[in-house]
Protein backbone atom coordinates (compact mmCIF):
# COMPACT_ATOMS: atom_id res chain seq x y z
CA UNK A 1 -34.56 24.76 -15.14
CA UNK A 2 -34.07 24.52 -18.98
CA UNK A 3 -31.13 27.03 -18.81
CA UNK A 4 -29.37 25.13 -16.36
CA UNK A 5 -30.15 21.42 -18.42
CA UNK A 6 -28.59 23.35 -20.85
CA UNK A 7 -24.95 24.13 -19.57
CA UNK A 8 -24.94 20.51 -18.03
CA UNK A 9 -25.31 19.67 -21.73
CA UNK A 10 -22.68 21.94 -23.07
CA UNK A 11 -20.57 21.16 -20.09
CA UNK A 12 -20.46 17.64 -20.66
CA UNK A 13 -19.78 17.85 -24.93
CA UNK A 14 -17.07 19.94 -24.11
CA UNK A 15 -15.20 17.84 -21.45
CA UNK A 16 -16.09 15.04 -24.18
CA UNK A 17 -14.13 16.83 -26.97
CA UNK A 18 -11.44 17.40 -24.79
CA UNK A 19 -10.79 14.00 -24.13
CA UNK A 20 -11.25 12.83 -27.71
CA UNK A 21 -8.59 15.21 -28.59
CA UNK A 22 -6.56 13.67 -25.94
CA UNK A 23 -6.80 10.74 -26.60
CA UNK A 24 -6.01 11.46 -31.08
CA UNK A 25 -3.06 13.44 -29.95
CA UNK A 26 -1.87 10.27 -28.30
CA UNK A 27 -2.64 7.96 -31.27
CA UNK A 28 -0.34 10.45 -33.29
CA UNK A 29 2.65 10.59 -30.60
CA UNK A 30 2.60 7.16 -31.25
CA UNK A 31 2.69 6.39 -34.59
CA UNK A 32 4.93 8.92 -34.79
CA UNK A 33 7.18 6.83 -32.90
CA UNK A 34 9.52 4.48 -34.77
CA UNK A 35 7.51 0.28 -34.53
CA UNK A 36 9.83 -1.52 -31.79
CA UNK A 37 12.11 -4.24 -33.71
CA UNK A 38 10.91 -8.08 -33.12
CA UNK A 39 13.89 -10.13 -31.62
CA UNK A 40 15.28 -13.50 -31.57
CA UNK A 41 16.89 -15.52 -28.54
CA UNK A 42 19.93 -17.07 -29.76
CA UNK A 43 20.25 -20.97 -28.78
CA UNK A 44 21.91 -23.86 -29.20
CA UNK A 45 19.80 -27.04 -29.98
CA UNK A 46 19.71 -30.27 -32.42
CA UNK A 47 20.01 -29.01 -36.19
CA UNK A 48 19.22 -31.58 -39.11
CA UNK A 49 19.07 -31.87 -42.62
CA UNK A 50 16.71 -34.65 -43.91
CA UNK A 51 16.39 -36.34 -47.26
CA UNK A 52 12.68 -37.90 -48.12
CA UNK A 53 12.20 -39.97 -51.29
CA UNK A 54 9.95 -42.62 -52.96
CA UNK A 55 11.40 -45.60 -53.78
CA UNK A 56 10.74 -49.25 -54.67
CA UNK A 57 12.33 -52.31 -54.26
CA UNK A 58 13.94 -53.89 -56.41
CA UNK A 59 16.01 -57.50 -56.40
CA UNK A 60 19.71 -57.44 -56.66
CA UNK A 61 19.65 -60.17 -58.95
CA UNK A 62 17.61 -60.62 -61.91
CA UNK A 63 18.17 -62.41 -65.34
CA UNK A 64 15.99 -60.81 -67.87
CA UNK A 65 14.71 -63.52 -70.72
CA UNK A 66 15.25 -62.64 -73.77
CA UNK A 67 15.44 -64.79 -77.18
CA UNK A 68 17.72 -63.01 -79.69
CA UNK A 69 17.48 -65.60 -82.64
CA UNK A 70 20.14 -65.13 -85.49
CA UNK A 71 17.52 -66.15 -88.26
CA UNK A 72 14.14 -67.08 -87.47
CA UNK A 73 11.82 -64.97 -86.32
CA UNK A 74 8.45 -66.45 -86.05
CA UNK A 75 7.81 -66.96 -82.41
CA UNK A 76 4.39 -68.32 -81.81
CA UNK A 77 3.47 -69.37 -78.16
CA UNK A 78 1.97 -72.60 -77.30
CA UNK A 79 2.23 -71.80 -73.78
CA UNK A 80 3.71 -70.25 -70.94
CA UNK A 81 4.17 -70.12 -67.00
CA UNK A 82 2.46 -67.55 -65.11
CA UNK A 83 3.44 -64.27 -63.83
CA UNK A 84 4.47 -64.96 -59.88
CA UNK A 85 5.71 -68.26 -60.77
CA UNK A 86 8.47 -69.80 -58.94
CA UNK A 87 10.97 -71.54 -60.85
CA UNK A 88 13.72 -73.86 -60.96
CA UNK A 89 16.71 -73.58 -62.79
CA UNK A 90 15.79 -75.64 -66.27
CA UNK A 91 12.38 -75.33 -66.01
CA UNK A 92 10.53 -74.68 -69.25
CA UNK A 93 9.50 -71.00 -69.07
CA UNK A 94 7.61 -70.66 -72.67
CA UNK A 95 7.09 -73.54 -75.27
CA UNK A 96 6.60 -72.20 -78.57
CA UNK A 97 5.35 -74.07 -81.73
CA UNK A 98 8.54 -74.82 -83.99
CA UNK A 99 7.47 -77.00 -86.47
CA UNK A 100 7.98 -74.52 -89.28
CA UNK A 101 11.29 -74.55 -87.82
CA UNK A 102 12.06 -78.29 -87.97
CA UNK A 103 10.90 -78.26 -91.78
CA UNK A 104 13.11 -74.79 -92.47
CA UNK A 105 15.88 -76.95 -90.90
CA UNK A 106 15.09 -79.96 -92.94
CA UNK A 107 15.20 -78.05 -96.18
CA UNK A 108 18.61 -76.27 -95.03
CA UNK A 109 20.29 -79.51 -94.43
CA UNK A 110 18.75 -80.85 -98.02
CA UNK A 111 20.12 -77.49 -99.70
CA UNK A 112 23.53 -77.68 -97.81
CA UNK A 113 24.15 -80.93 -99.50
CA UNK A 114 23.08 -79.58 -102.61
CA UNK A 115 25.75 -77.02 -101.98
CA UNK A 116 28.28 -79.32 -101.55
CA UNK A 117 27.74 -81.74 -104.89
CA UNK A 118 27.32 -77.88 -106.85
CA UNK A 119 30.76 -76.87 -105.20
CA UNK A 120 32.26 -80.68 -106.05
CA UNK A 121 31.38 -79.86 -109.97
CA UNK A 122 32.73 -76.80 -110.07
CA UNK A 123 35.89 -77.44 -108.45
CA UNK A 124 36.20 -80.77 -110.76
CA UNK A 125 35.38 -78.16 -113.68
CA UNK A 126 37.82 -75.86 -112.97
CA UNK A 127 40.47 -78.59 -112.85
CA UNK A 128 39.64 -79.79 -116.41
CA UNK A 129 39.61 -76.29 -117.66
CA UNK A 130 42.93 -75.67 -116.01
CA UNK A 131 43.87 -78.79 -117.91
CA UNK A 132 42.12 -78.21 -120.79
CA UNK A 133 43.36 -74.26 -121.40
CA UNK A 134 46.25 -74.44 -122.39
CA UNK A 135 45.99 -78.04 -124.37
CA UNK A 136 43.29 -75.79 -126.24
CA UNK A 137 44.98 -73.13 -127.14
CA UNK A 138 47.91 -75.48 -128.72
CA UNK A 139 45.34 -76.93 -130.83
CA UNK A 140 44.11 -73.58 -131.96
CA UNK A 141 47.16 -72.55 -132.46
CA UNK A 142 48.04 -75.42 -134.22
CA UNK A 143 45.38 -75.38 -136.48
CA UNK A 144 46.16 -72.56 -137.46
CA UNK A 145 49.19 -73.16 -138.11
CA UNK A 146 48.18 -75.92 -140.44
CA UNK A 147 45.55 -73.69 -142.54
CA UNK A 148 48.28 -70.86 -143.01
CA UNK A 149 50.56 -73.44 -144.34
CA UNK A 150 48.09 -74.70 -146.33
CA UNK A 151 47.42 -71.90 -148.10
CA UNK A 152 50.62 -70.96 -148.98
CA UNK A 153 51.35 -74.50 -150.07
CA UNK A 154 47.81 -74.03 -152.21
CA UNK A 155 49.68 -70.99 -153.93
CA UNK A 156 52.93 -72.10 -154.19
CA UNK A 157 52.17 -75.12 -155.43
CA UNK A 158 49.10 -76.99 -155.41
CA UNK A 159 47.31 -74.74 -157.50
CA UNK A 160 49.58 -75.06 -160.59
CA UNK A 161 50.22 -78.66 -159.83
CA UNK A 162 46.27 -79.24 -160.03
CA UNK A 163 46.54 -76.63 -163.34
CA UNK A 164 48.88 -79.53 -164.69
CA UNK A 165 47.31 -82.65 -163.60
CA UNK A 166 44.43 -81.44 -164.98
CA UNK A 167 45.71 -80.46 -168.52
CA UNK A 168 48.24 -83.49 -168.68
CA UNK A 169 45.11 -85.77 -167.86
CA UNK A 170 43.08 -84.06 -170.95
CA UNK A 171 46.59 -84.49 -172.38
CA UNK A 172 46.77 -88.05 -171.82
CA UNK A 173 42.80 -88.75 -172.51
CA UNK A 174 43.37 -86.90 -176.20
CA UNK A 175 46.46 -89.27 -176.97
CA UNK A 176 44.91 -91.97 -175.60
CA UNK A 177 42.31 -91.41 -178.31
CA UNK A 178 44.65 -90.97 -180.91
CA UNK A 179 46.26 -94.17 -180.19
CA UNK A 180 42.93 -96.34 -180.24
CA UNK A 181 41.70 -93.91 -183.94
CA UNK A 182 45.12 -94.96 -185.49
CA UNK A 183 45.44 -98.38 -184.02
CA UNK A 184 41.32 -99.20 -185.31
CA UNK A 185 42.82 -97.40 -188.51
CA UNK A 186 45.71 -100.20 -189.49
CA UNK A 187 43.44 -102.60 -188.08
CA UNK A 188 40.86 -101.71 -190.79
CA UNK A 189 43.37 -101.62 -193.08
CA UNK A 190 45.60 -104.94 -192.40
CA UNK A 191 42.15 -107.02 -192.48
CA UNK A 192 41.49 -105.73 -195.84
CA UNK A 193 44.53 -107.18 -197.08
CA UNK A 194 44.49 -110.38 -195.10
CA UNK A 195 42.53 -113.64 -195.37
CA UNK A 196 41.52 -114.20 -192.26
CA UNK A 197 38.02 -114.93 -191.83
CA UNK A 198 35.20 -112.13 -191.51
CA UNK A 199 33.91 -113.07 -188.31
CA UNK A 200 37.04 -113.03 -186.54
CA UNK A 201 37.61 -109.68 -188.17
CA UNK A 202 34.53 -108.54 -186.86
CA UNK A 203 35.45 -109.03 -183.76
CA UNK A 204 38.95 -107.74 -183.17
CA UNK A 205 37.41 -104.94 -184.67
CA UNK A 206 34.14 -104.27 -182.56
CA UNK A 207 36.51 -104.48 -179.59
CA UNK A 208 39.15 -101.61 -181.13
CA UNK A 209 36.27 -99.67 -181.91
CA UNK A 210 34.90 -100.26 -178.48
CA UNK A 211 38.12 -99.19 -177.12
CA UNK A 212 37.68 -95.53 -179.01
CA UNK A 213 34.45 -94.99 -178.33
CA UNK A 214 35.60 -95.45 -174.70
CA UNK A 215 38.66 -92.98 -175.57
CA UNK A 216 36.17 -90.85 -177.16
CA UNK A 217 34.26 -90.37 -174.03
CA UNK A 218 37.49 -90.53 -171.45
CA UNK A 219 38.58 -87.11 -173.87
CA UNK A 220 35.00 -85.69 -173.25
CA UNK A 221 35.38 -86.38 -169.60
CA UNK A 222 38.91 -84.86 -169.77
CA UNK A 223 37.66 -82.15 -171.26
CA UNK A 224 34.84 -81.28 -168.38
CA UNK A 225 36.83 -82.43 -165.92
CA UNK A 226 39.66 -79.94 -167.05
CA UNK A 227 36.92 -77.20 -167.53
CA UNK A 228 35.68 -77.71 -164.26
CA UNK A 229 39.00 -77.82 -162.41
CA UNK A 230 39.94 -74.49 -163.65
CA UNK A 231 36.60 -72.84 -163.51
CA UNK A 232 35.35 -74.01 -160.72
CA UNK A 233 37.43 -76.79 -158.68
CA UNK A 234 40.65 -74.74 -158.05
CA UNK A 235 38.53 -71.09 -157.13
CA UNK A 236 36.67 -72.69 -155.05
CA UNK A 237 39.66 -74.57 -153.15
CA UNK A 238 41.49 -71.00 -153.01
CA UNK A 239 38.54 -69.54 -151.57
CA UNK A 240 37.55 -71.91 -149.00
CA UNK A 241 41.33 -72.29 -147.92
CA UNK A 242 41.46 -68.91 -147.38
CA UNK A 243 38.43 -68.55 -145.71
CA UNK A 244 39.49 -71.42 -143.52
CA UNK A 245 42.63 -69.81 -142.89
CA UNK A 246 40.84 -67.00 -142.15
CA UNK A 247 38.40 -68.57 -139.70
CA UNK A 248 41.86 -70.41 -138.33
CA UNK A 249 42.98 -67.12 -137.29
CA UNK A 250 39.79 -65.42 -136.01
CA UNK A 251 39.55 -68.48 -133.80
CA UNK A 252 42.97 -68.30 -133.02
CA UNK A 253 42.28 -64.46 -131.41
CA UNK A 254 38.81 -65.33 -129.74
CA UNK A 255 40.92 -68.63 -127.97
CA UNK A 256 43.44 -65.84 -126.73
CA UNK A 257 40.84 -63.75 -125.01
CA UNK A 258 37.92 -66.22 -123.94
CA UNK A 259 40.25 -69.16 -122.84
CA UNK A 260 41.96 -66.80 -119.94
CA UNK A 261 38.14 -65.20 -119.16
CA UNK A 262 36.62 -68.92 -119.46
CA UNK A 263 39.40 -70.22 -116.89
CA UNK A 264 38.47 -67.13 -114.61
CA UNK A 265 34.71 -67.30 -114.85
CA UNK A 266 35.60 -71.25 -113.49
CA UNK A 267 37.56 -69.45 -111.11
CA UNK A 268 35.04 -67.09 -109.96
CA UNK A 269 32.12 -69.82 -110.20
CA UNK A 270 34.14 -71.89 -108.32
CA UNK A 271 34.50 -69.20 -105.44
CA UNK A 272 30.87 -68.40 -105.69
CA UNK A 273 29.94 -71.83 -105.22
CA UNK A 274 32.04 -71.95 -101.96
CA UNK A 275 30.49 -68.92 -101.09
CA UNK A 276 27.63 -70.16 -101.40
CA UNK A 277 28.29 -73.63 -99.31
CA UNK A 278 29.54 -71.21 -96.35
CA UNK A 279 26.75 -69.80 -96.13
CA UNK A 280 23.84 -72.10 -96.82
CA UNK A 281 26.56 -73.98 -93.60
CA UNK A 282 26.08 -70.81 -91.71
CA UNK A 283 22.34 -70.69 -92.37
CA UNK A 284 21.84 -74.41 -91.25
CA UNK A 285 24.13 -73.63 -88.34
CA UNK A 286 22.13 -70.44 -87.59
CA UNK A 287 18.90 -72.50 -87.24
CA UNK A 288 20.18 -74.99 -85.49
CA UNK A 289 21.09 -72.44 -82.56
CA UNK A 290 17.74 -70.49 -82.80
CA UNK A 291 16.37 -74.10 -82.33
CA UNK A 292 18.30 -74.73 -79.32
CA UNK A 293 17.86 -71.35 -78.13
CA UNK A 294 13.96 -71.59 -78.88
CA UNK A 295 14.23 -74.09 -75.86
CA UNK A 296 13.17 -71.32 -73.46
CA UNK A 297 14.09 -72.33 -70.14
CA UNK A 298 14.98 -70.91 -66.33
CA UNK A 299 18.55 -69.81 -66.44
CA UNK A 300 18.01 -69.63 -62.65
CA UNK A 301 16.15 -70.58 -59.55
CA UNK A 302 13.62 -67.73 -59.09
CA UNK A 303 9.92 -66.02 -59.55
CA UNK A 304 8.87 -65.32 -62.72
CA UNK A 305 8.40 -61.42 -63.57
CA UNK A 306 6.63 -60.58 -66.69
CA UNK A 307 7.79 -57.55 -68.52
CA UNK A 308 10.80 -55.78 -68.03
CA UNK A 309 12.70 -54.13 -65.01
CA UNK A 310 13.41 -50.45 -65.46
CA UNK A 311 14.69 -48.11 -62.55
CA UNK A 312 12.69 -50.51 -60.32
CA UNK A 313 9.60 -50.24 -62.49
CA UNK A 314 8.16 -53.15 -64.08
CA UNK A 315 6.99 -52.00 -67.58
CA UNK A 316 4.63 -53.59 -70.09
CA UNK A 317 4.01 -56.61 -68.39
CA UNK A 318 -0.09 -56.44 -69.24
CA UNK A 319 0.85 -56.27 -72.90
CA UNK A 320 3.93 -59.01 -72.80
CA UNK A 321 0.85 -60.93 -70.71
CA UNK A 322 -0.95 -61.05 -73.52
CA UNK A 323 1.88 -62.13 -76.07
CA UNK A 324 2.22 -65.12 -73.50
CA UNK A 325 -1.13 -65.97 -74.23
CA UNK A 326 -1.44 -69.49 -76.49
CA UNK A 327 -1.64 -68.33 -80.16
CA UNK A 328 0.45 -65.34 -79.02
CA UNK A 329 3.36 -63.96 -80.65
CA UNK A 330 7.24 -63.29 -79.23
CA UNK A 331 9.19 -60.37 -80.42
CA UNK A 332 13.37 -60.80 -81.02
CA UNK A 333 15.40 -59.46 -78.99
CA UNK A 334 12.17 -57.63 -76.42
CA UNK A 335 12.19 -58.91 -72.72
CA UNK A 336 9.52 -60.59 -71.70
CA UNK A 337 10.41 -62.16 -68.59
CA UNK A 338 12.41 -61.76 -66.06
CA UNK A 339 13.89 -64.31 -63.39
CA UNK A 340 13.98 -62.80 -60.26
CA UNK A 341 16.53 -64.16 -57.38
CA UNK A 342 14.85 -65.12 -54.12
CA UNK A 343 16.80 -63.13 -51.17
CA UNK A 344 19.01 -59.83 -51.38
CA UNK A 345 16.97 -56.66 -52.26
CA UNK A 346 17.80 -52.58 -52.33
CA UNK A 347 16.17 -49.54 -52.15
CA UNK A 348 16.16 -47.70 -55.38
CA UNK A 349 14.88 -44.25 -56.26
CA UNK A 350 15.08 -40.84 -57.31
CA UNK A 351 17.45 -38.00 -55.78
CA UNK A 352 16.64 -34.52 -56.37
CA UNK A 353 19.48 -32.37 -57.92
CA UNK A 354 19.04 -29.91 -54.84
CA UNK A 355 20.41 -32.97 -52.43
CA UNK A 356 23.14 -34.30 -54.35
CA UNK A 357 25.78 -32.34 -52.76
CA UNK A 358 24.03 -34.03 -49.03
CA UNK A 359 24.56 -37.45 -50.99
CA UNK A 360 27.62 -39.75 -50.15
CA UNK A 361 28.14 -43.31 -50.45
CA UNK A 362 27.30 -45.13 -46.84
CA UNK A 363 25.00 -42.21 -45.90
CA UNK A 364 22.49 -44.04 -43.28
CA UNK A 365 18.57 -43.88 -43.67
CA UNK A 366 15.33 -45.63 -42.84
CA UNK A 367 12.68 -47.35 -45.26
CA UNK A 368 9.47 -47.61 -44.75
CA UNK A 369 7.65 -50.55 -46.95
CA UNK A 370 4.08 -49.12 -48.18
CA UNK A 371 3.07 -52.98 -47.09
CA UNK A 372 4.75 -52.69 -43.95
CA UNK A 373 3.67 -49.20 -42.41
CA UNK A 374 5.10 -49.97 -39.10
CA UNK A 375 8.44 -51.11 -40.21
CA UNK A 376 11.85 -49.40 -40.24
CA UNK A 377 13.73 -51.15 -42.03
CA UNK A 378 18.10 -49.62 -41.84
CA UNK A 379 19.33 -48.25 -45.47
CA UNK A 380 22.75 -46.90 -47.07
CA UNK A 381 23.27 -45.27 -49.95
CA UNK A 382 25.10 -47.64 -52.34
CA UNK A 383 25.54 -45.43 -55.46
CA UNK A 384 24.00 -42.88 -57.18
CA UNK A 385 24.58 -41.96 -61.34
CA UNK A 386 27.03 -39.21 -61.95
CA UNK A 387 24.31 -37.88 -64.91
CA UNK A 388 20.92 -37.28 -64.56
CA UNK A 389 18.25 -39.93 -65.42
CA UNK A 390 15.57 -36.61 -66.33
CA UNK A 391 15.59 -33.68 -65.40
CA UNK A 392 16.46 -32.73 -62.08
CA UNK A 393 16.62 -36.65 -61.07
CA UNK A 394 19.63 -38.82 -60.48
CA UNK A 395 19.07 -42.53 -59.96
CA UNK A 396 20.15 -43.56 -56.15
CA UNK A 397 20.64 -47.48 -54.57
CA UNK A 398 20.33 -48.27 -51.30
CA UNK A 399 21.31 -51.13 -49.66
CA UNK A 400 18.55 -52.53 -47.58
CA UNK A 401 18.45 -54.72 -44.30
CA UNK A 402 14.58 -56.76 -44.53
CA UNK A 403 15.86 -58.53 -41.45
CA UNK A 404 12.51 -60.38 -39.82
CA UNK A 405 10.39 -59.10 -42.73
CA UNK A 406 12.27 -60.49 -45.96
CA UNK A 407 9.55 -63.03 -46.06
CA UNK A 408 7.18 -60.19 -46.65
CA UNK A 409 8.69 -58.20 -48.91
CA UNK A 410 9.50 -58.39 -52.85
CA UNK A 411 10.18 -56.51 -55.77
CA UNK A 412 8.03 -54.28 -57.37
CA UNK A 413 6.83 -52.56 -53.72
CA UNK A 414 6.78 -49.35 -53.30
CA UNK A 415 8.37 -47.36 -50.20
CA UNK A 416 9.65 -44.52 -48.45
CA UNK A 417 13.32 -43.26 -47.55
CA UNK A 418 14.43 -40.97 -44.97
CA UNK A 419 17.82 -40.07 -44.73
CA UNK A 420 19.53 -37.58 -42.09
CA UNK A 421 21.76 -36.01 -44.28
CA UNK A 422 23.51 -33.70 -41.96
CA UNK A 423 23.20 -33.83 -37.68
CA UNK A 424 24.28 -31.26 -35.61
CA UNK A 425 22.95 -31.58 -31.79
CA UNK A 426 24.79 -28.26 -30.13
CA UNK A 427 24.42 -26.03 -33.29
CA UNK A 428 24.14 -22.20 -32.85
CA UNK A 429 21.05 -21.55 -34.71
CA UNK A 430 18.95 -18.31 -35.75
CA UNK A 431 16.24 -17.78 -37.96
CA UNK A 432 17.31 -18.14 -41.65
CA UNK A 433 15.35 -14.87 -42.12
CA UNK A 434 17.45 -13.26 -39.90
CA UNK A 435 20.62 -13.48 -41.63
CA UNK A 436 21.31 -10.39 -44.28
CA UNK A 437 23.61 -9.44 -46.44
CA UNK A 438 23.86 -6.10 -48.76
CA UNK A 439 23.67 -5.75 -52.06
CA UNK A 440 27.31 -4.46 -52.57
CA UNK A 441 28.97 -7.63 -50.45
CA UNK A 442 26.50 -10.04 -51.40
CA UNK A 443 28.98 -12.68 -50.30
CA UNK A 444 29.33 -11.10 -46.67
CA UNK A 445 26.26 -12.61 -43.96
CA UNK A 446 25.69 -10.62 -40.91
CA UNK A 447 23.06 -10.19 -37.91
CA UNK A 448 22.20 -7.38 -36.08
CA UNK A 449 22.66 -7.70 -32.77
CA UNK A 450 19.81 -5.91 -30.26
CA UNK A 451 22.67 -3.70 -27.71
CA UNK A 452 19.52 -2.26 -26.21
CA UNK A 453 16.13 -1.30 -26.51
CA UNK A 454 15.38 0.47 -30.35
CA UNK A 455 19.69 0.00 -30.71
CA UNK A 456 21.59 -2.70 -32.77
CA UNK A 457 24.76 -3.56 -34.55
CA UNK A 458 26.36 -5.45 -37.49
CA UNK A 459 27.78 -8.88 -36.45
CA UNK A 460 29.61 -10.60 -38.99
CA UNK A 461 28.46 -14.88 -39.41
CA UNK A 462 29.80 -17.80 -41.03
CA UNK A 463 26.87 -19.77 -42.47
CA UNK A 464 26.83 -23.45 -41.90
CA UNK A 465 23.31 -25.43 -43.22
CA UNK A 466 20.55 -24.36 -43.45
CA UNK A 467 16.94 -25.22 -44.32
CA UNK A 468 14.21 -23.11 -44.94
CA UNK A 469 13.51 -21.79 -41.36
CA UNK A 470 16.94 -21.88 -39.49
CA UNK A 471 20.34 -21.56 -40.21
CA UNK A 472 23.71 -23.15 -38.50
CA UNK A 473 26.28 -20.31 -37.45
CA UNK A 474 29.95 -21.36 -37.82
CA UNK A 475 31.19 -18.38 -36.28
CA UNK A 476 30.25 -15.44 -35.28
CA UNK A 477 28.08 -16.10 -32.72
CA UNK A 478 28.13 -17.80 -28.97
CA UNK A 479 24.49 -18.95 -28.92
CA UNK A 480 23.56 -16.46 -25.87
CA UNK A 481 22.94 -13.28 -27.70
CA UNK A 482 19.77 -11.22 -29.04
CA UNK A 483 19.25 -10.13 -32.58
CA UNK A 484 16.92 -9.06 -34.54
CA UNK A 485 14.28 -11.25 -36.50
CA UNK A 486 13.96 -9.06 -39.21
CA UNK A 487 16.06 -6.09 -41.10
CA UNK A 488 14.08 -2.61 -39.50
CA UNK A 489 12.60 -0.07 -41.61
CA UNK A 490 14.95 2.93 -43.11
């Protein structure tokens, strides 16, 4: 009984191993066969090419506010409308405090008129110079003139003519002497010899020798006077003669060179002044504008913006809300506001590089308001920049129809574009995997057509478009044939 369990047992392992081996010899005829090629149905069908974007919306027309002042600068707010404001045209938009203005203009207008008298002297000036130059210089020449004359008359002949008044008036004091000694002398004796009565003697003869005392002195005079003539008078006339000649002709060069530079000085003070009235007229004129222009008002019916528009985007309006704040200050030439027209609006946004050459002007598309979820609203492209606005991006306008919903809709909101760049409905289409090419004729596409089971063959394609999972064929194929979805194995 336990031999025969026993063969049943070994009976049954064996038969076991045999099919195990069976069934491993299978396994390997089969993986030693080659893995059957997956296939592809060619087929004709609706091929696309869409475009998706974010956009916003922004107005067609807009008038940014901006106050470029040509002098003044201080801009201090008083107050201001609010952001979402609508406007009409000449409305005030900002009033600013300008009464450091009006007193800067005041004291322009005072120092333009002081210009003008400082600009009326100097040109009155100048004439009288101009007059006065050359009448000047006639007199200096003149003079000296006079003092060179002088002096040689001095030499030539006053000097020795003074010599000889002075020595014929010693000359004449001396003999005048002599006359009165000798004439007291025959007095003296003739009333000796006479009878005439002593006191009428006395008296003719007091008054002779009166007379030569007086003689006496008139010689002593002479005598000093002569001294003093040639000692000191007649050196002292040579020297200041020829110092004034001198002088004469030292003024006579300085009149040559600072009459011309004094006449151009008036010239140039005269231009400077005019200068100078220009532009203290300029600088009146120039506030005068920025007080006009400091009159900020609507330039246009419209809603008021803060900030600036930029590509759409609406940029530092939270910090230009807080320089519109009372007490707040204005910056030249920033923009604060903007005036935004009620009506036409576009679609404006960001094409990728990788599109552009999908991109034409009057392509067709649909936008989809973030507000208005529901809505398709029609879009064409309107332009798009020939350079890049970053990198990668180029700045695209569409035109946009709001039709029922322009009530709703207003710049600043945000949306979404789809455009259908390329539509093909009967397009012969294949996998885009399944279109090869070698690396010797990279240029050259092909498929491999299935001719039967585990057999294929090089076909030739055209490529139309393609996206990432299909591909358009040109030519090449007729849209009923069998390839393969993949290149096989070596």
């Amino acid at each position: 009984m336990r031999r025969l369990t026993m063969t049943k047992c070994c009976s049954g392992l064996v038969m076991t191993l045999a099919m195990c081996g069976a069934a491993v010899a299978q396994e390997a005829t089969e993986a030693a066969k080659p893995a059957e090629a997956k296939t592809h149905q060619v087929k004709r069908g609706l091929f696309q090419i869409e475009i998706a974007l974010d956009g916003v919306l922004e107005a067609k027309q807009m008038t940014p506010i901006v106050v470029r002042p040509k002098s003044w600068k201080e801009m201090t707010v008083v107050s201001a409308v609010a952001h979402g404001e609508r406007v009409t045209k000449g409305q005030t938009l900002v009033t600013l405090d300008l009464s450091d203005l009006d007193r800067a203009l005041a004291d322009q207008t005072q120092a333009l008129e002081l210009a003008k008298l400082k600009l009326a002297q100097a040109e009155e000036e100048y004439k009288l110079l101009e007059r006065s130059a050359p009448l000047d210089m006639e007199q200096v020449e003149r003079a000296k003139k006079i003092f060179d004359e002088d002096l040689q008359l001095f030499f030539t002949e006053d000097l020795e003519q003074s010599r000889q008044i002075a020595e014929y008036s010693l000359k004449q004091s001396k003999s005048s002497l002599e006359n009165e000694q000798e004439e007291l002398k025959q007095l003296e004796k003739m009333y000796a010899a006479d009878d005439l009565t002593e006191e009428t003697e006395e008296i003719v003869l007091k008054r002779q020798r009166e007379a030569t005392e007086r003689a006496k002195f008139y010689v002593t005079m002479a005598e000093r006077e002569y001294e003093r003539t040639l000692k000191y008078d007649l050196p002292r006339q040579e020297q200041s003669r020829k110092l004034s000649a001198e002088l004469a002709a030292i003024n006579y060069t300085r009149s040559k060179l600072t009459l011309p530079v004094a006449l151009k000085q008036a010239s140039l003070e005269l231009r400077t002044q005019q200068v100078a009235l220009e532009k203290s007229e300029k600088a009146l004129a120039d506030l005068q504008a920025d007080r006009k222009l400091l009159e900020i008002v609507a330039p246009s019916d419209g809603v008021v913006y803060y900030g600036k528009c930029t590509a759409g985007q609406w940029t530092a309006a939270a910090t230009v809300a807080e320089r519109l704040q009372a007490g707040g200050n204005l910056a030249p030439n920033d923009v604060f506001m903007t005036i935004v027209a009620p009506g036409g609006l576009w679609l404006r946004g960001a094409a990728e590089e990788k599109d552009l050459s999908m991109l034409r002007v009057g392509l067709a598309g649909t936008v989809t308001p973030t507000a208005l979820p529901d809505a398709r609203l029609p879009a064409q492209l309107a332009e798009i920049s020939a350079i890049p606005i970053a990198s990668g991006k180029f700045d695209a306008k569409f035109d946009l129809t709001t039709g029922d919903h322009a009530e709703r809709l207003v710049a600043g909101m945000n949306a979404k574009l789809k455009l259908v760049a390329y539509r093909n409905e009967s397009a012969v289409l294949v996998p885009t995997a399944a279109v090869f090419s070698d690396e010797a004729t990279p240029d050259e596409q092909y498929v491999l057509i299935q001719t039967e089971p585990g057999k294929h063959e090089k076909r030739p394609v055209e490529i139309g478009h393609k996206n990432d999972k299909q591909a358009e064929i040109k030519s090449g194929l007729t849209g009923d044939e069998t390839i393969l979805a993949e290149k096989p194995a070596e």
